[in-house]
PDB file of N, CA and C in Angstrom:
ATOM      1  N   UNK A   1       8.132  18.554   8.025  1.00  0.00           N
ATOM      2  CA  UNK A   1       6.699  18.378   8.072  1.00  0.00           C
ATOM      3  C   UNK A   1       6.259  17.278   7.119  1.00  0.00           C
ATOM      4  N   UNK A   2       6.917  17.267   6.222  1.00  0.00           N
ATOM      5  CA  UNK A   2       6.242  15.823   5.311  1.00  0.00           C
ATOM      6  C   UNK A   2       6.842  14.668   5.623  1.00  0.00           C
ATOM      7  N   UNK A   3       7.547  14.586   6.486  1.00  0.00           N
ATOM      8  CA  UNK A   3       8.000  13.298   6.290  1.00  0.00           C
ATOM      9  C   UNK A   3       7.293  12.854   7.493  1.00  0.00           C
ATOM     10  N   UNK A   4       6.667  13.567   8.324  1.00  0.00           N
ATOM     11  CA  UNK A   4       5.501  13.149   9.113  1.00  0.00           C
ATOM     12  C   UNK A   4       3.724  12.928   8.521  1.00  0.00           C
ATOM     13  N   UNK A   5       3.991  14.112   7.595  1.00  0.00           N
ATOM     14  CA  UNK A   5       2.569  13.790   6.913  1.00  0.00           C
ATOM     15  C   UNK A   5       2.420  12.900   5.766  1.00  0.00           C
ATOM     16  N   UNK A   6       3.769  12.681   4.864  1.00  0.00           N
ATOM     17  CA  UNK A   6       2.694  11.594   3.874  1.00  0.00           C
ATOM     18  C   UNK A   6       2.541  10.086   4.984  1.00  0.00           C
ATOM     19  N   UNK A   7       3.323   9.731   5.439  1.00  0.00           N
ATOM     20  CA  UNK A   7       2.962   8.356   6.119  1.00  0.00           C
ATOM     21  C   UNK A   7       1.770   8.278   6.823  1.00  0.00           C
ATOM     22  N   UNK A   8       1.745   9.690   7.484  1.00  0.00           N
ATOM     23  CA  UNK A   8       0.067   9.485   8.236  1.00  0.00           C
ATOM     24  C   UNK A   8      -0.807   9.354   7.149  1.00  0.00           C
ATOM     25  N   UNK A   9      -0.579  10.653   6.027  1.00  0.00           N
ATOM     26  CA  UNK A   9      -1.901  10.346   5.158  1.00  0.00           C
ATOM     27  C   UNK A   9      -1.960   8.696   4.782  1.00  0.00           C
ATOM     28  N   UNK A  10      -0.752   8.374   4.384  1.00  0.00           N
ATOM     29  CA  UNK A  10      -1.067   7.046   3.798  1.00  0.00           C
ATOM     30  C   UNK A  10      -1.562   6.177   4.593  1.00  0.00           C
ATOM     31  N   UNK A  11      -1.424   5.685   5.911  1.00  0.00           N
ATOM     32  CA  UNK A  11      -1.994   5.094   6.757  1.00  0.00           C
ATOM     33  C   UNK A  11      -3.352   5.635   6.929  1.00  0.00           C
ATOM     34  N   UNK A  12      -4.460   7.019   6.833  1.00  0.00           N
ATOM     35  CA  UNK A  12      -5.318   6.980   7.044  1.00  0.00           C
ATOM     36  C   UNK A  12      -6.436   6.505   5.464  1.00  0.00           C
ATOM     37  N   UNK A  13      -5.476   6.650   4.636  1.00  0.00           N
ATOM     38  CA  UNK A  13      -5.913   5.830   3.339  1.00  0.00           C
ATOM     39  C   UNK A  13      -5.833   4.534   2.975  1.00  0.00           C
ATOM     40  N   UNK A  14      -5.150   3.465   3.881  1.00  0.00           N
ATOM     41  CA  UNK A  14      -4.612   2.544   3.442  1.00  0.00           C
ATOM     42  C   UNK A  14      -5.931   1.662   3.426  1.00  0.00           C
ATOM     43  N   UNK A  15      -6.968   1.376   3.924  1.00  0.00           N
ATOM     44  CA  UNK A  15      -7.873   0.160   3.774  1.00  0.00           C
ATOM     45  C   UNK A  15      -8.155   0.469   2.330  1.00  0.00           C
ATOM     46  N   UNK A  16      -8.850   1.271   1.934  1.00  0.00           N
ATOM     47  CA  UNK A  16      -9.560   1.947   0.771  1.00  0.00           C
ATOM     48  C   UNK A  16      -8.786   1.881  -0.427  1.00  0.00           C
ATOM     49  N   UNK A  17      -7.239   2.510  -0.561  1.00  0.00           N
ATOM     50  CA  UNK A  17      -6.279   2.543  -1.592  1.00  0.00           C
ATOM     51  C   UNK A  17      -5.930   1.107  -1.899  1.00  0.00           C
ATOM     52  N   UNK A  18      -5.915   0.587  -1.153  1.00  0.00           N
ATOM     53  CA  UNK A  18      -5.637  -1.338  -0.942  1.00  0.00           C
ATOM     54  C   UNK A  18      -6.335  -2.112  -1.536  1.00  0.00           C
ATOM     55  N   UNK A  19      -7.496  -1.701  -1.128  1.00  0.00           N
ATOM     56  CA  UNK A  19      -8.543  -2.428  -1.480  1.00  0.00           C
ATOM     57  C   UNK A  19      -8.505  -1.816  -3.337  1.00  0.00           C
ATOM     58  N   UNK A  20      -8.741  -0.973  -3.597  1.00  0.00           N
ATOM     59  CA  UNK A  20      -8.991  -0.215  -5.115  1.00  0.00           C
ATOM     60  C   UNK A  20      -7.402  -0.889  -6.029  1.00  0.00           C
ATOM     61  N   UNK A  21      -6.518  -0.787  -5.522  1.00  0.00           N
ATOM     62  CA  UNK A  21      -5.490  -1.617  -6.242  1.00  0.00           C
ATOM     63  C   UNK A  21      -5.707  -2.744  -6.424  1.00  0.00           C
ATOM     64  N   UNK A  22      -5.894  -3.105  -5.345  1.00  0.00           N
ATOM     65  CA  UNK A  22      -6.585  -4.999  -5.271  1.00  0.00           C
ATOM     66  C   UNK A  22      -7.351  -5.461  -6.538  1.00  0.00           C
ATOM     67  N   UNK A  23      -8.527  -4.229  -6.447  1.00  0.00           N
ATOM     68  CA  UNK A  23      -9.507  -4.667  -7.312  1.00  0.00           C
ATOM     69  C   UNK A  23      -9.286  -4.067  -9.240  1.00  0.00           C
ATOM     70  N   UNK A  24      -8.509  -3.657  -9.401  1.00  0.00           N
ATOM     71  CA  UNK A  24      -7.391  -2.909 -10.730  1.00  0.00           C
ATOM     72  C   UNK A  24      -6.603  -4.423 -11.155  1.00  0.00           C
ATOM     73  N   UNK A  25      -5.942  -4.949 -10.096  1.00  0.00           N
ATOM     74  CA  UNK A  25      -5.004  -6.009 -10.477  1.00  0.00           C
ATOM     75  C   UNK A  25      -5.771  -7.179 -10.798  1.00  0.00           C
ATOM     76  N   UNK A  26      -6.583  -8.021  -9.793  1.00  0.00           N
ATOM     77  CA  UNK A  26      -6.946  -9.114  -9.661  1.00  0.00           C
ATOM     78  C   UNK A  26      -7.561  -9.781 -10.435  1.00  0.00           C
ATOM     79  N   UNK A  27      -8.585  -8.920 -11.353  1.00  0.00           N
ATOM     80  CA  UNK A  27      -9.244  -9.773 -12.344  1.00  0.00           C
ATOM     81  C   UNK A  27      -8.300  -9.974 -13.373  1.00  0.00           C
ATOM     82  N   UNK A  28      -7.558  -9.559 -13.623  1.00  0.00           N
ATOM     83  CA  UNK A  28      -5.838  -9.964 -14.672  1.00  0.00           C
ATOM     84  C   UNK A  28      -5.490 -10.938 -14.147  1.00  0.00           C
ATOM     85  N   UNK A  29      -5.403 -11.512 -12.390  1.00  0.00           N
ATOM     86  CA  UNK A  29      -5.178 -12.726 -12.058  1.00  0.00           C
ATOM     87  C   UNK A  29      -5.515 -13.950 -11.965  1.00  0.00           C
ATOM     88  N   UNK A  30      -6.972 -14.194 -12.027  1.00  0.00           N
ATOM     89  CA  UNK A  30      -7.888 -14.732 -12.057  1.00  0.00           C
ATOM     90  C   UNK A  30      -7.525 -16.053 -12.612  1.00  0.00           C
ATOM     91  N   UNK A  31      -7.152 -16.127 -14.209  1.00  0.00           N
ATOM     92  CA  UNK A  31      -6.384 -17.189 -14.284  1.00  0.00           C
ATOM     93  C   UNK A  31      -5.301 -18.148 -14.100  1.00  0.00           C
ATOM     94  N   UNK A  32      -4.764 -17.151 -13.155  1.00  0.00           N
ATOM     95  CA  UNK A  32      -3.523 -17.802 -12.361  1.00  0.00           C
ATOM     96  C   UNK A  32      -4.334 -18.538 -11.528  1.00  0.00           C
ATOM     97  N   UNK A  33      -3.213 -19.827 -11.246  1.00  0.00           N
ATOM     98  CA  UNK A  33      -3.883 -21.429  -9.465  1.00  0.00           C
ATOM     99  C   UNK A  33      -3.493 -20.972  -8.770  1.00  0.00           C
ATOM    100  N   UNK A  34      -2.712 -19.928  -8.071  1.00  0.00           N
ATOM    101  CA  UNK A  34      -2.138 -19.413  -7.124  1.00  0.00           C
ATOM    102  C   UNK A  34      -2.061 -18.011  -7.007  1.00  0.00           C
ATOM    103  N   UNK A  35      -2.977 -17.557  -5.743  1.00  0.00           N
ATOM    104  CA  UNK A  35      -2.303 -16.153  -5.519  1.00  0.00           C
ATOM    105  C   UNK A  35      -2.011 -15.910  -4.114  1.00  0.00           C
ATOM    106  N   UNK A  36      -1.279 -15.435  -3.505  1.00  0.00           N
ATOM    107  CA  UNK A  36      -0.566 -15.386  -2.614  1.00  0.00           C
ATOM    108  C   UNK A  36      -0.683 -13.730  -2.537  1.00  0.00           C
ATOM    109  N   UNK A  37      -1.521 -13.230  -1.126  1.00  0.00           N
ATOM    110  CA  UNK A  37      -1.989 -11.882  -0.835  1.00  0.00           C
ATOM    111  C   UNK A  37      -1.823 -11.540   0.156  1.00  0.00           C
ATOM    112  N   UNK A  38      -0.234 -10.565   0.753  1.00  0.00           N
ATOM    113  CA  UNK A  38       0.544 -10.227   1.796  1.00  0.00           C
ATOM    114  C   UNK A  38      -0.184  -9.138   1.897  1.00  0.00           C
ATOM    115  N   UNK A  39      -0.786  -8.896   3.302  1.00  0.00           N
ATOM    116  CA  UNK A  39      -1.104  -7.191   3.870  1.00  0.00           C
ATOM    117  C   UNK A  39      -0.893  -7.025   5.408  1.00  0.00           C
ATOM    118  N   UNK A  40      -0.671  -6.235   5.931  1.00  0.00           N
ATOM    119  CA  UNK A  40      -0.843  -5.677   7.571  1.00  0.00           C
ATOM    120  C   UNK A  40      -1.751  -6.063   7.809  1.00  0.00           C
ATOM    121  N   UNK A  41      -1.873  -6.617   9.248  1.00  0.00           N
ATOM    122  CA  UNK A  41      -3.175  -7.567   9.743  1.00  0.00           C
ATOM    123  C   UNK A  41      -4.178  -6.249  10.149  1.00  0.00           C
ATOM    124  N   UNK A  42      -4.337  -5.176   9.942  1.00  0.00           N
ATOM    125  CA  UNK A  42      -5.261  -4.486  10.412  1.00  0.00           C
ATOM    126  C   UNK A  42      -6.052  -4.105   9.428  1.00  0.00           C
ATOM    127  N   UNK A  43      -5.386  -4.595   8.221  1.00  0.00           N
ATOM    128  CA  UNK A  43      -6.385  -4.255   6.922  1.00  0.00           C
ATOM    129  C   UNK A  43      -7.041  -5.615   6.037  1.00  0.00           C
ATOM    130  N   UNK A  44      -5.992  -6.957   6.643  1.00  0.00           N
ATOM    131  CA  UNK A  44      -6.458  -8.021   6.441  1.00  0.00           C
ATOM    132  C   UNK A  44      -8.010  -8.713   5.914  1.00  0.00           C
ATOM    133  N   UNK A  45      -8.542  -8.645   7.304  1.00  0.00           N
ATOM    134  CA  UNK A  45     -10.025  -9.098   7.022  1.00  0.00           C
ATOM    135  C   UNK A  45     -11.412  -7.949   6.601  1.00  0.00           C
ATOM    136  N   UNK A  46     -11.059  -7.192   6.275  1.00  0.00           N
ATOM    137  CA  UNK A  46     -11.542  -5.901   5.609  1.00  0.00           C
ATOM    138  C   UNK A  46     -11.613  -6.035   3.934  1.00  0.00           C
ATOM    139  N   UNK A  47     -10.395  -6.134   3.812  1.00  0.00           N
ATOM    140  CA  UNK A  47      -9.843  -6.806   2.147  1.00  0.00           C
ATOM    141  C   UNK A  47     -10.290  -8.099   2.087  1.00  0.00           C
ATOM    142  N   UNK A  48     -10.493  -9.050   2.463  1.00  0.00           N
ATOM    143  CA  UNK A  48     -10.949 -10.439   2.432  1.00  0.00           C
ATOM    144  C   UNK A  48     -12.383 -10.475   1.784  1.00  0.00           C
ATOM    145  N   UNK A  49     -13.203  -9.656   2.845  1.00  0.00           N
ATOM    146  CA  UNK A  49     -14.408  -9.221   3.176  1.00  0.00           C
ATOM    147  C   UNK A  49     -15.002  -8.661   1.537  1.00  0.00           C
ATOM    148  N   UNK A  50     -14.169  -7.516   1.260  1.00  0.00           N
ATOM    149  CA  UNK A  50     -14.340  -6.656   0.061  1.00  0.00           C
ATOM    150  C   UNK A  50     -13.679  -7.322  -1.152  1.00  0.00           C
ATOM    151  N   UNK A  51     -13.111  -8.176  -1.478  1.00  0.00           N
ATOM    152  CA  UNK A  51     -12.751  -8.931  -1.980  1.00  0.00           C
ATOM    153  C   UNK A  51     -13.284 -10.146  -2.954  1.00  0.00           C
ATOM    154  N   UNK A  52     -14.121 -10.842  -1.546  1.00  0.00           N
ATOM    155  CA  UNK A  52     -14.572 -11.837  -1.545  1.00  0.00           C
ATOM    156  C   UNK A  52     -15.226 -12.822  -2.584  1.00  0.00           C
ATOM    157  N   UNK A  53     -16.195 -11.617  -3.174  1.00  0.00           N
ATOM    158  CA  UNK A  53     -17.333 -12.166  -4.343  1.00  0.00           C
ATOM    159  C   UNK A  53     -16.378 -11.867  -5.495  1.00  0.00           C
ATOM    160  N   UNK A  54     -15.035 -10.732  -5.669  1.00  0.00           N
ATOM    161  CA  UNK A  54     -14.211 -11.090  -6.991  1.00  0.00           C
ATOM    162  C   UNK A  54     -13.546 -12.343  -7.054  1.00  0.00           C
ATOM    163  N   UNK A  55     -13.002 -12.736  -5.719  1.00  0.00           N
ATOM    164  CA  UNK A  55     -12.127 -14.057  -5.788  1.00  0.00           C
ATOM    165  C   UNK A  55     -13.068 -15.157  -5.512  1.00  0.00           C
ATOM    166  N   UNK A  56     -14.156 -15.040  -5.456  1.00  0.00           N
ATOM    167  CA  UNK A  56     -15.175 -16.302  -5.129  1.00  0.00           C
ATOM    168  C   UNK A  56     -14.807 -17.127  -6.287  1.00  0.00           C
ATOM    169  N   UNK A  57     -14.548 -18.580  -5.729  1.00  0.00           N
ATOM    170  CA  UNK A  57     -14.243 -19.758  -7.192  1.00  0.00           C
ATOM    171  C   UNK A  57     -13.441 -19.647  -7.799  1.00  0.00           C
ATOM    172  N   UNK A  58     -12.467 -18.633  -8.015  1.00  0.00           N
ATOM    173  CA  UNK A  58     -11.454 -18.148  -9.252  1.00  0.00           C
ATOM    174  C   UNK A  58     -10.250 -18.385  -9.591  1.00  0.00           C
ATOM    175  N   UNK A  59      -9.690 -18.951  -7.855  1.00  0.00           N
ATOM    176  CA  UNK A  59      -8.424 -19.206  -8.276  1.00  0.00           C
ATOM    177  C   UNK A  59      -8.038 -19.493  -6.402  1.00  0.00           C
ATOM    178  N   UNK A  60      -6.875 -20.256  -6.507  1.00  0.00           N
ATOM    179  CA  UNK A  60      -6.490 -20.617  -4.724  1.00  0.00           C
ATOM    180  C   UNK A  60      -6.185 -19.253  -4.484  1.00  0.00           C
ATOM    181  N   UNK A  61      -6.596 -18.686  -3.258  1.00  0.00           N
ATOM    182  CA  UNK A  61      -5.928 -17.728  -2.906  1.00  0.00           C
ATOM    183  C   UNK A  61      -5.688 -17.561  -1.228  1.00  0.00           C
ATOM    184  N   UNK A  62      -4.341 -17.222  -1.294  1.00  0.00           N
ATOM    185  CA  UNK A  62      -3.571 -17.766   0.519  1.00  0.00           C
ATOM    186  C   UNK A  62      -3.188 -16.093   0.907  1.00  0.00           C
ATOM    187  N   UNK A  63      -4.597 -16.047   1.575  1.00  0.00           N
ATOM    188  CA  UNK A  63      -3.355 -14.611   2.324  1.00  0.00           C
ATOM    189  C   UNK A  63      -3.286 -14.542   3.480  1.00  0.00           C
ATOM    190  N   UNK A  64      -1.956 -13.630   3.238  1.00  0.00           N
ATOM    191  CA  UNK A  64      -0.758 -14.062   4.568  1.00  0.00           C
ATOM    192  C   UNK A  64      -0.856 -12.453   5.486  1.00  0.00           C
ATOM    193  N   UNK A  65      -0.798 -12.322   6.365  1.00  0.00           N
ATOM    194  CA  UNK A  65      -0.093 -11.296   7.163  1.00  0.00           C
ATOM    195  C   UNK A  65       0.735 -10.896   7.785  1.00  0.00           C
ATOM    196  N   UNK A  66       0.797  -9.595   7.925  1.00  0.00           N
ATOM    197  CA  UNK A  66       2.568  -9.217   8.280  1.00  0.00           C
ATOM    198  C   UNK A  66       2.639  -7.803   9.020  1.00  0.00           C
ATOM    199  N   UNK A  67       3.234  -8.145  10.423  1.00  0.00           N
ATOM    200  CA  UNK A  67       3.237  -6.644  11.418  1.00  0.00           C
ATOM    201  C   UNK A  67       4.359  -6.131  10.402  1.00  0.00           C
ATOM    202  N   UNK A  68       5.394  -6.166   9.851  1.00  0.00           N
ATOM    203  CA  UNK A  68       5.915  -5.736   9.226  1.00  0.00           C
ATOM    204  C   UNK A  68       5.984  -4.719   8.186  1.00  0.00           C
ATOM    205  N   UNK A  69       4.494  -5.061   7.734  1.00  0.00           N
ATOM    206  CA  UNK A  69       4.317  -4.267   6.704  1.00  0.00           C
ATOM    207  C   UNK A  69       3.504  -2.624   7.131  1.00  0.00           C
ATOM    208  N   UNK A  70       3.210  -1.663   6.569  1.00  0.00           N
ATOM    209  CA  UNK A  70       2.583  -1.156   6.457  1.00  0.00           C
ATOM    210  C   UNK A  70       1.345  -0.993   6.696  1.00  0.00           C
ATOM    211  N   UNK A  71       0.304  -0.521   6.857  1.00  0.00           N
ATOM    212  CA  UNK A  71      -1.147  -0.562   6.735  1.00  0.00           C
ATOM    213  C   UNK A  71      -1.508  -0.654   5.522  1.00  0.00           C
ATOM    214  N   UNK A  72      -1.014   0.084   4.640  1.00  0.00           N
ATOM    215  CA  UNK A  72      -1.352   0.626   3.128  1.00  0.00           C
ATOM    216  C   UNK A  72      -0.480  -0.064   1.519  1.00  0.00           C
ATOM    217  N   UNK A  73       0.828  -0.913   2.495  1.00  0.00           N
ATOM    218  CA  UNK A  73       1.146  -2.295   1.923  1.00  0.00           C
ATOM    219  C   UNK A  73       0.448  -3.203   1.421  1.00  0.00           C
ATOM    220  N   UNK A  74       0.877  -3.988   0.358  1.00  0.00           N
ATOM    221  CA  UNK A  74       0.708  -5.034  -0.284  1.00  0.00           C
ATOM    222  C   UNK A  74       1.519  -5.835  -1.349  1.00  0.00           C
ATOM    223  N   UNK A  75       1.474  -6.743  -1.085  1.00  0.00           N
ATOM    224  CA  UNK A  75       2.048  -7.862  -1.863  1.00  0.00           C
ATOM    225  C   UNK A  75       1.415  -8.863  -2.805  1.00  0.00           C
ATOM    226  N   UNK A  76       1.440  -8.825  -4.156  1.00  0.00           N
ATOM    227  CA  UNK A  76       0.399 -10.146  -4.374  1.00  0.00           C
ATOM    228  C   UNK A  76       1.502 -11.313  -5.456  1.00  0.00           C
ATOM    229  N   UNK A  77       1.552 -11.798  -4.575  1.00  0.00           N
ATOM    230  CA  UNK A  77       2.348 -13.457  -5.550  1.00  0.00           C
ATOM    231  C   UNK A  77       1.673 -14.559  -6.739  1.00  0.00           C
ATOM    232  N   UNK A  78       2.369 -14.570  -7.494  1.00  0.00           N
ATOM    233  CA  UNK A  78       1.855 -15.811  -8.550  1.00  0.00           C
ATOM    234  C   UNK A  78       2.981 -16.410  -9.350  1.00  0.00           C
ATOM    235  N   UNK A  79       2.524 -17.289  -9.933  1.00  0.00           N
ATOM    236  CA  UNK A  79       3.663 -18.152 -10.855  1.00  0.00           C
ATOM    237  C   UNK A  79       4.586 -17.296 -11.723  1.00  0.00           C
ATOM    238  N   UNK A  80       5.169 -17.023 -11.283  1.00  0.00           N
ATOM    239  CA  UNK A  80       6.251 -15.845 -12.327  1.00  0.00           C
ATOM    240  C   UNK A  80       6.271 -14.586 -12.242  1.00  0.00           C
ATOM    241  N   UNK A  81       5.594 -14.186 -11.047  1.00  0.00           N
ATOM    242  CA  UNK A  81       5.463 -12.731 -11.055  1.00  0.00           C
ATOM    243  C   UNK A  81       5.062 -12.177  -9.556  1.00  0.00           C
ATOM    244  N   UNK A  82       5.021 -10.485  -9.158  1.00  0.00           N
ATOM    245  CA  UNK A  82       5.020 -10.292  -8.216  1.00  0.00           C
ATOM    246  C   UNK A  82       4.517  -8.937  -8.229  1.00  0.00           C
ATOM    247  N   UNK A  83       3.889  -8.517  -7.463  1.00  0.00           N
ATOM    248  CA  UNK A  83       3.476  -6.898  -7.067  1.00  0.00           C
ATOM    249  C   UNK A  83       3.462  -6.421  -5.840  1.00  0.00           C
ATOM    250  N   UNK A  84       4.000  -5.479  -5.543  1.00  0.00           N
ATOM    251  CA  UNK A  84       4.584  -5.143  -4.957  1.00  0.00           C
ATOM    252  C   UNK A  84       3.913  -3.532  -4.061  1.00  0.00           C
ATOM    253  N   UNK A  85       3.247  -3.024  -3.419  1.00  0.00           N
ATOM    254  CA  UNK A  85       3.427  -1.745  -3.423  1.00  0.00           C
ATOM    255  C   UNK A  85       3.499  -1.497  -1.891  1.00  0.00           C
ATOM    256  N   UNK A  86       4.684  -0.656  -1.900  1.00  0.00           N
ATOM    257  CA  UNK A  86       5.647   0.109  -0.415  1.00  0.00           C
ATOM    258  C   UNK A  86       5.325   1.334  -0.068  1.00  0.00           C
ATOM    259  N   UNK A  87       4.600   1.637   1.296  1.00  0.00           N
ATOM    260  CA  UNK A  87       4.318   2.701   1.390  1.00  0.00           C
ATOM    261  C   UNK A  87       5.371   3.626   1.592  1.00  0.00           C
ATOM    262  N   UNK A  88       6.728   3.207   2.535  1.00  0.00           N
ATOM    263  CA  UNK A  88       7.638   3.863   2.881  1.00  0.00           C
ATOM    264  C   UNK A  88       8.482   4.365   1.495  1.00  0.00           C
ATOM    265  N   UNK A  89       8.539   3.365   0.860  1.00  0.00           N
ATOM    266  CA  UNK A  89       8.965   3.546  -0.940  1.00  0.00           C
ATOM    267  C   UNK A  89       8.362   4.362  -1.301  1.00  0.00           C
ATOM    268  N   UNK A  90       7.268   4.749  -1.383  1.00  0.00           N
ATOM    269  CA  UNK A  90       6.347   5.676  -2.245  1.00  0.00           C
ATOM    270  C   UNK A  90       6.746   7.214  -1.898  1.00  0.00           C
ATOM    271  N   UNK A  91       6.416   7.307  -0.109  1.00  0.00           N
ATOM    272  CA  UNK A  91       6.636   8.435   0.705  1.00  0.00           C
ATOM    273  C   UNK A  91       8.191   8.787   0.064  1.00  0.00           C
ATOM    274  N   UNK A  92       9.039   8.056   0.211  1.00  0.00           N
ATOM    275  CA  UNK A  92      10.349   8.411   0.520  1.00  0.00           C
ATOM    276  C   UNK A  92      11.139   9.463  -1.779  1.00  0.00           C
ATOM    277  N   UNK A  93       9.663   8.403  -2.513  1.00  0.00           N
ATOM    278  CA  UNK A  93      10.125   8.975  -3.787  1.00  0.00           C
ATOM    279  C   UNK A  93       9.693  10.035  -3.753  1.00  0.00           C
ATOM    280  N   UNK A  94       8.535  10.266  -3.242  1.00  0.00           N
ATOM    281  CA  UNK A  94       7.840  11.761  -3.764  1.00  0.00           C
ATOM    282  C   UNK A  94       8.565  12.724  -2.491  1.00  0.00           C
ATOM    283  N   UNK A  95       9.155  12.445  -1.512  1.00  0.00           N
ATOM    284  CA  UNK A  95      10.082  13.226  -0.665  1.00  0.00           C
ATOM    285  C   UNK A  95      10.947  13.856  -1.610  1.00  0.00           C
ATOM    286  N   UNK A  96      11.779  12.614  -2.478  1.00  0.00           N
ATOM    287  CA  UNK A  96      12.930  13.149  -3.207  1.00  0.00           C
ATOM    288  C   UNK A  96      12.316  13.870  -4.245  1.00  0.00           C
ATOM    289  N   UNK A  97      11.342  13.919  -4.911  1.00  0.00           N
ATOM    290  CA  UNK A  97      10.894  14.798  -6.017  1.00  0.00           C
ATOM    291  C   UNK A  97      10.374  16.046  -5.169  1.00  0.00           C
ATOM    292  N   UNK A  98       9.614  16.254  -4.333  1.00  0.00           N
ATOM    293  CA  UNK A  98       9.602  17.826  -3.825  1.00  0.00           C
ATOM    294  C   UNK A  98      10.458  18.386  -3.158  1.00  0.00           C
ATOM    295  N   UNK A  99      11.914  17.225  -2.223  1.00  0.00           N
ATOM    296  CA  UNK A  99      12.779  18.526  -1.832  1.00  0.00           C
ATOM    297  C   UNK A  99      13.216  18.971  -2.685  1.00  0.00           C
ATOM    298  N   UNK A 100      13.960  18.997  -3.572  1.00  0.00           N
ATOM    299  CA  UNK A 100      14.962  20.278  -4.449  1.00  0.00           C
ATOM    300  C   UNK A 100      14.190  21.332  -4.558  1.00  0.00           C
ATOM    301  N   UNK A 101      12.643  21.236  -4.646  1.00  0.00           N
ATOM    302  CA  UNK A 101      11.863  22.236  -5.162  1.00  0.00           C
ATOM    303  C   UNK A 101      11.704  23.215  -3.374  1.00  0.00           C
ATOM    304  N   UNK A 102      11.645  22.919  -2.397  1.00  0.00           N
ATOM    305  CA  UNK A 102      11.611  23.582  -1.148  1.00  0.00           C
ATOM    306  C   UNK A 102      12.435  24.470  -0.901  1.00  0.00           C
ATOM    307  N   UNK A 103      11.917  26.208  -0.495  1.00  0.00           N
ATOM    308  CA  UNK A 103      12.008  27.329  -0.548  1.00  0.00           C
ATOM    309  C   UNK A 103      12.952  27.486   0.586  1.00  0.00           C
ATOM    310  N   UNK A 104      13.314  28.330   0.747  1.00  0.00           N
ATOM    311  CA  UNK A 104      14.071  28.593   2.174  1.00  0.00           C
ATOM    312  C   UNK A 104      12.845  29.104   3.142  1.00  0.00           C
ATOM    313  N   UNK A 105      12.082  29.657   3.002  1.00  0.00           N
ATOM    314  CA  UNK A 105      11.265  29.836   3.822  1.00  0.00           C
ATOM    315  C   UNK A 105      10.446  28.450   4.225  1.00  0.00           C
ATOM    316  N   UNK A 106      10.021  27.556   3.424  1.00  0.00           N
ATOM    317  CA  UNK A 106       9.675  26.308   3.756  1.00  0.00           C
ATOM    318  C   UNK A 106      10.779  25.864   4.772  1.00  0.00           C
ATOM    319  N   UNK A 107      11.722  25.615   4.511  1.00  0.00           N
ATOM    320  CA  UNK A 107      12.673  25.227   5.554  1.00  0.00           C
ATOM    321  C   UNK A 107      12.261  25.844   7.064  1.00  0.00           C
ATOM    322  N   UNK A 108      12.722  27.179   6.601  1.00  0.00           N
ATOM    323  CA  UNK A 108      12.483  28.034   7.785  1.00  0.00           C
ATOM    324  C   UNK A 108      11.031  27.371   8.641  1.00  0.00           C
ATOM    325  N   UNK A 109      10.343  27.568   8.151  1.00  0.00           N
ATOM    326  CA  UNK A 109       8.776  27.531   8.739  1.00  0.00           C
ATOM    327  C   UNK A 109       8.683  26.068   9.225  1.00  0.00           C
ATOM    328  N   UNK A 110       9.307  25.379   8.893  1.00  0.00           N
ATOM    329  CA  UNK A 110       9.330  23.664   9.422  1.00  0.00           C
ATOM    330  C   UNK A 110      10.064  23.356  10.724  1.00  0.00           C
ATOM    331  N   UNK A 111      11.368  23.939  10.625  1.00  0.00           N
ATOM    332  CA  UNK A 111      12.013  24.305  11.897  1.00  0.00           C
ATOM    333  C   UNK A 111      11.161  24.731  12.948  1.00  0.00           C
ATOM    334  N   UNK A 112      10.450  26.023  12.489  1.00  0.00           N
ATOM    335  CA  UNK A 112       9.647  26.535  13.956  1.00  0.00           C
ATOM    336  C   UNK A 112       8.810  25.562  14.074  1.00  0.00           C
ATOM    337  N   UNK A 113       8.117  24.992  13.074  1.00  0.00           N
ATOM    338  CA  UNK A 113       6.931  23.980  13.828  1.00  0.00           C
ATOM    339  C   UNK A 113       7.378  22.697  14.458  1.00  0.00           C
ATOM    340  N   UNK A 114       8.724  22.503  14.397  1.00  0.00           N
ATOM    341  CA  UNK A 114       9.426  21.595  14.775  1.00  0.00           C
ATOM    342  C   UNK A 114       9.707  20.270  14.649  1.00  0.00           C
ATOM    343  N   UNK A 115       9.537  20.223  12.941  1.00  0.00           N
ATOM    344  CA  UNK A 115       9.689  18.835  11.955  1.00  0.00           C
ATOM    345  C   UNK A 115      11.106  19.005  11.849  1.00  0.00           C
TER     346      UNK A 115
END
């Protein structure tokens, strides 16, 4: 059952969580000439949009898109540095931190629902 539900949750969070990281990181970037801002094209011009008036004047900024990625993905590039955040990465750590803790009856009960 979770390995169906965190990815959905994260995909039904991803414009919003994206955007709020975005806006945590970026003014730290500001003085960088280059930023380079990888996301899933469905969250693309949403983030641009919401964005806009922080990166107004501040610095070049090239963003790129990618079916590849995630919805809830992002990438942001600059001179020496990189950020990074993976939704499948994220899902897949907090997988490994709650199975050991899963009951036998959790098991059980996942089977019947047929995860």
């Amino acid at each position: 059952m979770m390995a169906s539900l965190l990815p959905a949750f994260a995909r039904s969070q991803a414009p919003d969580e994206t955007a709020a990281l975005l806006r945590l990181l970026l003014p730290a970037m500001l003085h960088e000439p280059d930023l380079s801002i990888r996301v899933h094209p469905a969250v693309a011009d949403g983030l641009r949009q919401d964005l806009a008036a922080l990166l107004a004047g501040q610095t070049n900024v090239t963003w790129v898109t990618s079916d590849s990625m995630e919805p809830g993905d992002v990438s942001v590039r600059w001179n020496g540095g990189t950020m990074v955040r993976d939704t499948t990465a994220l899902c897949a750590q907090v997988a490994a931190l709650v199975m050991p803790h899963k009951t036998p009856s959790d098991t059980n009960q996942e089977s019947q629902d047929g995860q």
